[in-house]
C-alpha atoms as a PDB file:
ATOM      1  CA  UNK A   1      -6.017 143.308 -34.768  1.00  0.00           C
ATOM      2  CA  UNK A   2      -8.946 145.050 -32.817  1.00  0.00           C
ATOM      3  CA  UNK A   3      -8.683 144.535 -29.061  1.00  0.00           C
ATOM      4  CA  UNK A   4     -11.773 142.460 -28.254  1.00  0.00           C
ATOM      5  CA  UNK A   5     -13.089 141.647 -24.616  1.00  0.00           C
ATOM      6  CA  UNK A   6     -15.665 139.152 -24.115  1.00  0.00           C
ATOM      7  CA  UNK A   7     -18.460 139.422 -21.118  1.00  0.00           C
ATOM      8  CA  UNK A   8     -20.860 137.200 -19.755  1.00  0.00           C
ATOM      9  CA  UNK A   9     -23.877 137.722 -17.763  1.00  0.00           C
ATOM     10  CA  UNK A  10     -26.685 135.359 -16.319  1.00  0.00           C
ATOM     11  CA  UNK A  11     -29.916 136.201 -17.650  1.00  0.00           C
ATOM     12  CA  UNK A  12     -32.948 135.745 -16.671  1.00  0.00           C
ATOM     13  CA  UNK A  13     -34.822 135.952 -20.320  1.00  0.00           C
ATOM     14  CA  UNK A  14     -33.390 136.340 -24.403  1.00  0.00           C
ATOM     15  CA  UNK A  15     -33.571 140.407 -24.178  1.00  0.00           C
ATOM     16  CA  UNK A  16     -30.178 140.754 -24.932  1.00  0.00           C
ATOM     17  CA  UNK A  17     -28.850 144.241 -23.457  1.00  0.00           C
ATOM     18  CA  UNK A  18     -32.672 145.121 -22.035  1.00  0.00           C
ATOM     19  CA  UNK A  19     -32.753 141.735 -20.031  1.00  0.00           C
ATOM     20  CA  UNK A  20     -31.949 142.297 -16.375  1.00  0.00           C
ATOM     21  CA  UNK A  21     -28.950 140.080 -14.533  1.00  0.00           C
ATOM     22  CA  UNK A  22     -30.414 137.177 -13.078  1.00  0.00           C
ATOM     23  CA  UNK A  23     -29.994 136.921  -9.010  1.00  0.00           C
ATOM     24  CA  UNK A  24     -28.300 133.410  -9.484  1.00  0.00           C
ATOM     25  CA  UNK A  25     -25.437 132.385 -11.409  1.00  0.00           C
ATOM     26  CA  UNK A  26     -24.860 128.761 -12.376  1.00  0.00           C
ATOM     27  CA  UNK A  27     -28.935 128.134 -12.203  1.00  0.00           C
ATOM     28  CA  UNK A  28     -29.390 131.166 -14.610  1.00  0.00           C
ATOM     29  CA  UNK A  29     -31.792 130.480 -17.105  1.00  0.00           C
ATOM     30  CA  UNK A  30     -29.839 132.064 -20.409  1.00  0.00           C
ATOM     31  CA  UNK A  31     -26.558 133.366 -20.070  1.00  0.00           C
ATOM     32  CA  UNK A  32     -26.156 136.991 -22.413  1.00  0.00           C
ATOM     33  CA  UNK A  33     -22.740 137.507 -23.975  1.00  0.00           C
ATOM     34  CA  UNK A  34     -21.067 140.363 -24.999  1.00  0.00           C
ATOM     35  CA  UNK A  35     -18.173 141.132 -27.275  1.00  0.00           C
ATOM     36  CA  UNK A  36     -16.238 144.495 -26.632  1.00  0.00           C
ATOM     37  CA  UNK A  37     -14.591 145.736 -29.190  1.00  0.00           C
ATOM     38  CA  UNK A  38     -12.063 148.928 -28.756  1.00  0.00           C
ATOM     39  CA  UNK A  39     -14.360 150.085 -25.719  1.00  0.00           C
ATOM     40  CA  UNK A  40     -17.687 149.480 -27.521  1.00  0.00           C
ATOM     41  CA  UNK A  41     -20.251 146.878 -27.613  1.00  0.00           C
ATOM     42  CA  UNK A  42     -20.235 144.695 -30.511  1.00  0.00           C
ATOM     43  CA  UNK A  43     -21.502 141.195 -30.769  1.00  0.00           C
ATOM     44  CA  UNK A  44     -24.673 140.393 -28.362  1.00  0.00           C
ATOM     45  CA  UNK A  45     -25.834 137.153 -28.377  1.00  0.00           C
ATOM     46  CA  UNK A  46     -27.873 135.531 -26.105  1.00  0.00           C
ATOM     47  CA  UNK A  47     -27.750 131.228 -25.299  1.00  0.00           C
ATOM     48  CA  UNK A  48     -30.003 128.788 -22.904  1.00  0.00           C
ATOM     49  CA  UNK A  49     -27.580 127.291 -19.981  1.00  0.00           C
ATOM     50  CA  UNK A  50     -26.694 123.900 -20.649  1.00  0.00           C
ATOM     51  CA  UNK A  51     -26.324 122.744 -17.497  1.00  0.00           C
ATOM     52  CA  UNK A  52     -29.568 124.558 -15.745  1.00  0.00           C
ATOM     53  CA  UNK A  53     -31.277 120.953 -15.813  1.00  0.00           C
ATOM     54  CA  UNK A  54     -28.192 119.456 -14.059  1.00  0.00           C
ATOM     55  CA  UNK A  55     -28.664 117.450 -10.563  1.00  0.00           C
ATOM     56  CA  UNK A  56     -25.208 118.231  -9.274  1.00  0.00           C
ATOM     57  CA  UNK A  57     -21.806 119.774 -10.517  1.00  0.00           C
ATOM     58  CA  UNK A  58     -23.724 122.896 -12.433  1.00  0.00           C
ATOM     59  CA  UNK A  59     -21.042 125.742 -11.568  1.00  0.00           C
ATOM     60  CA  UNK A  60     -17.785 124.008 -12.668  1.00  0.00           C
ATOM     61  CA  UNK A  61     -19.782 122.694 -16.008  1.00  0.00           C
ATOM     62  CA  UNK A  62     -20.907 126.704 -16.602  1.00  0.00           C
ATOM     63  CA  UNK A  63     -17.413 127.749 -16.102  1.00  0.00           C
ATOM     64  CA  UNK A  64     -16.207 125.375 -17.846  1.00  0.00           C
ATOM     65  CA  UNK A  65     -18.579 126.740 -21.166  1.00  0.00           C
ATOM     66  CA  UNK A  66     -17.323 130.180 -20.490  1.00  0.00           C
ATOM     67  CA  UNK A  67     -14.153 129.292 -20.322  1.00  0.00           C
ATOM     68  CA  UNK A  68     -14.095 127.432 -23.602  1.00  0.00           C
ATOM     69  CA  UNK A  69     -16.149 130.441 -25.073  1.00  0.00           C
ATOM     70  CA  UNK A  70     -12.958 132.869 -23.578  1.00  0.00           C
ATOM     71  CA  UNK A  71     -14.899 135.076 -21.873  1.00  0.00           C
ATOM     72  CA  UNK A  72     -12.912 137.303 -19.498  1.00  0.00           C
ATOM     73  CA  UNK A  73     -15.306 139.235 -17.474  1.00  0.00           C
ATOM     74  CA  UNK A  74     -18.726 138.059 -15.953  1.00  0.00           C
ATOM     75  CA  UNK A  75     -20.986 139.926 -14.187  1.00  0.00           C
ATOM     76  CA  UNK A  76     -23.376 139.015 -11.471  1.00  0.00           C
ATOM     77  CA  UNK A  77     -24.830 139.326  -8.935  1.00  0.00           C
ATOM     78  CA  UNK A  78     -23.831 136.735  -6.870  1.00  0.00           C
ATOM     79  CA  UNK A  79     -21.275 133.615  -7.226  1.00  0.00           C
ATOM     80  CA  UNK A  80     -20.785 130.146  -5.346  1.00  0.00           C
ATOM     81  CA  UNK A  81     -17.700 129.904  -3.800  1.00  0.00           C
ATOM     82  CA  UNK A  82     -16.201 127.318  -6.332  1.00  0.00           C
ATOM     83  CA  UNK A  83     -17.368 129.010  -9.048  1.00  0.00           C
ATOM     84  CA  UNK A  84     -15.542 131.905  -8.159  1.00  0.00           C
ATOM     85  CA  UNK A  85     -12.392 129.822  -7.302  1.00  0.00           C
ATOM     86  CA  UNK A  86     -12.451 128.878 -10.824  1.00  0.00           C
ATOM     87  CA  UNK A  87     -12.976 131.921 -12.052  1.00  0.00           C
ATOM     88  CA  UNK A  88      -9.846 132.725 -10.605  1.00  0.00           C
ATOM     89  CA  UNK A  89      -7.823 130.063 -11.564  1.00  0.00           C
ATOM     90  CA  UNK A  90      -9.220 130.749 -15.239  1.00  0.00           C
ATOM     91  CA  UNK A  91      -7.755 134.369 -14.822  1.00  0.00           C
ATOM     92  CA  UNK A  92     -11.264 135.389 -15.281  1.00  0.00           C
ATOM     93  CA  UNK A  93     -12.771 138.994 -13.873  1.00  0.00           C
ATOM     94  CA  UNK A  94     -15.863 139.436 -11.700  1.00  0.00           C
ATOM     95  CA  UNK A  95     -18.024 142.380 -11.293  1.00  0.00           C
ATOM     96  CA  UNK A  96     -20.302 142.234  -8.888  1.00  0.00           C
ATOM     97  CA  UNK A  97     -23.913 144.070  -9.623  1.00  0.00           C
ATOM     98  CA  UNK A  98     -27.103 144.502  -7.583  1.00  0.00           C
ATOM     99  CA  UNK A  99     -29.995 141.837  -8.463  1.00  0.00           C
ATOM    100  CA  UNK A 100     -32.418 143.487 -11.225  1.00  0.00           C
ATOM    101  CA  UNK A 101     -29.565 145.423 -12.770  1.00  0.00           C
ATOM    102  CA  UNK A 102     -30.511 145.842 -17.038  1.00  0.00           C
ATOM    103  CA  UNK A 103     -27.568 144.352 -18.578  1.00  0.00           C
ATOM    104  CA  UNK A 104     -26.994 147.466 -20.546  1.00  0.00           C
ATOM    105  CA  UNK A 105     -26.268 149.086 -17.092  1.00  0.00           C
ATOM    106  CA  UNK A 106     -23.867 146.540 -15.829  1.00  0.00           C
ATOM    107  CA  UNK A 107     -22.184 146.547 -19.019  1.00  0.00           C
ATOM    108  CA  UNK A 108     -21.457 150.080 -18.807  1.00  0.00           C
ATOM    109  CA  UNK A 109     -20.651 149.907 -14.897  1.00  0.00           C
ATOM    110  CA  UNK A 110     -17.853 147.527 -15.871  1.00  0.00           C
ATOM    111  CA  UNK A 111     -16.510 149.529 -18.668  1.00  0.00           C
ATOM    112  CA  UNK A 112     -16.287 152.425 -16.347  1.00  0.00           C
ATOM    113  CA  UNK A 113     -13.245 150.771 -14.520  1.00  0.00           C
ATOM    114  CA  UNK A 114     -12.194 148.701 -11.429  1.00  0.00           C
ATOM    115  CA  UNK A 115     -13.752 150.895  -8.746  1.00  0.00           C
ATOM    116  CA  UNK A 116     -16.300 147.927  -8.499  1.00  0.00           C
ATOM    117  CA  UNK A 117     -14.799 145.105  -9.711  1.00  0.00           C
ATOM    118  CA  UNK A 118     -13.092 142.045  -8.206  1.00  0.00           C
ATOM    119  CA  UNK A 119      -9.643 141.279  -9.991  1.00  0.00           C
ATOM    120  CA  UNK A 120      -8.623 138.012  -9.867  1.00  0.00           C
ATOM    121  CA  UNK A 121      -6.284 136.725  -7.610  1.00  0.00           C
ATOM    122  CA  UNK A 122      -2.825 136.298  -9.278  1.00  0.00           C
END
């Protein structure tokens, strides 16, 4: 079986990999994710957020989709502090990228290794 890691990213259009990171998370408009695949991008696919129209309770609904989805890494820009609490309890990675980043660049900043990522807290 091919190691497979799965990444999300708030987006602020559908460009896929030439879209740039949006500068909120749970608000984003479309959410790009990416499968991994033995170091590589594979799968991109890009949805509408579900719960962008939502009044109250957006993060914990979005994290709750990613979760169900199994993503293990997101990257963003910036992240309420319950969202990232469940991001920890969901074992799930942040990396932490400057507003206007192109996805294609974050991906690859992530791949590059922990210098600028957040583990989560065990």
């Amino acid at each position: 079986m091919t190691p497979t890691m799965r990444i999300a990213v708030p987006t602020k259009s559908t460009r896929g990999m030439s879209d740039v990171v949006s500068e909120v998370f749970a608000k984003a408009p479309t959410f790009t994710f990416i499968d991994v695949v033995d170091g590589k991008i594979g799968d991109v696919r890009v949805e509408e957020n579900a719960a962008l129209h939502l009044t109250q309770g957006v993060g914990p609904v979005v994290m709750k989709t990613l979760k169900d989805k199994g993503i293990e890494m997101i990257l963003a820009c910036e992240v309420g502090p319950g969202a990232k609490t469940l991001m920890e309890l969901s074992n799930i990675g942040l990396v932490q990228v400057e507003p206007g980043t192109k996805v294609s660049e974050a991906v690859e900043q992530a791949l590059r290794g922990p210098a600028i990522a957040e583990s989560p807290i065990d």
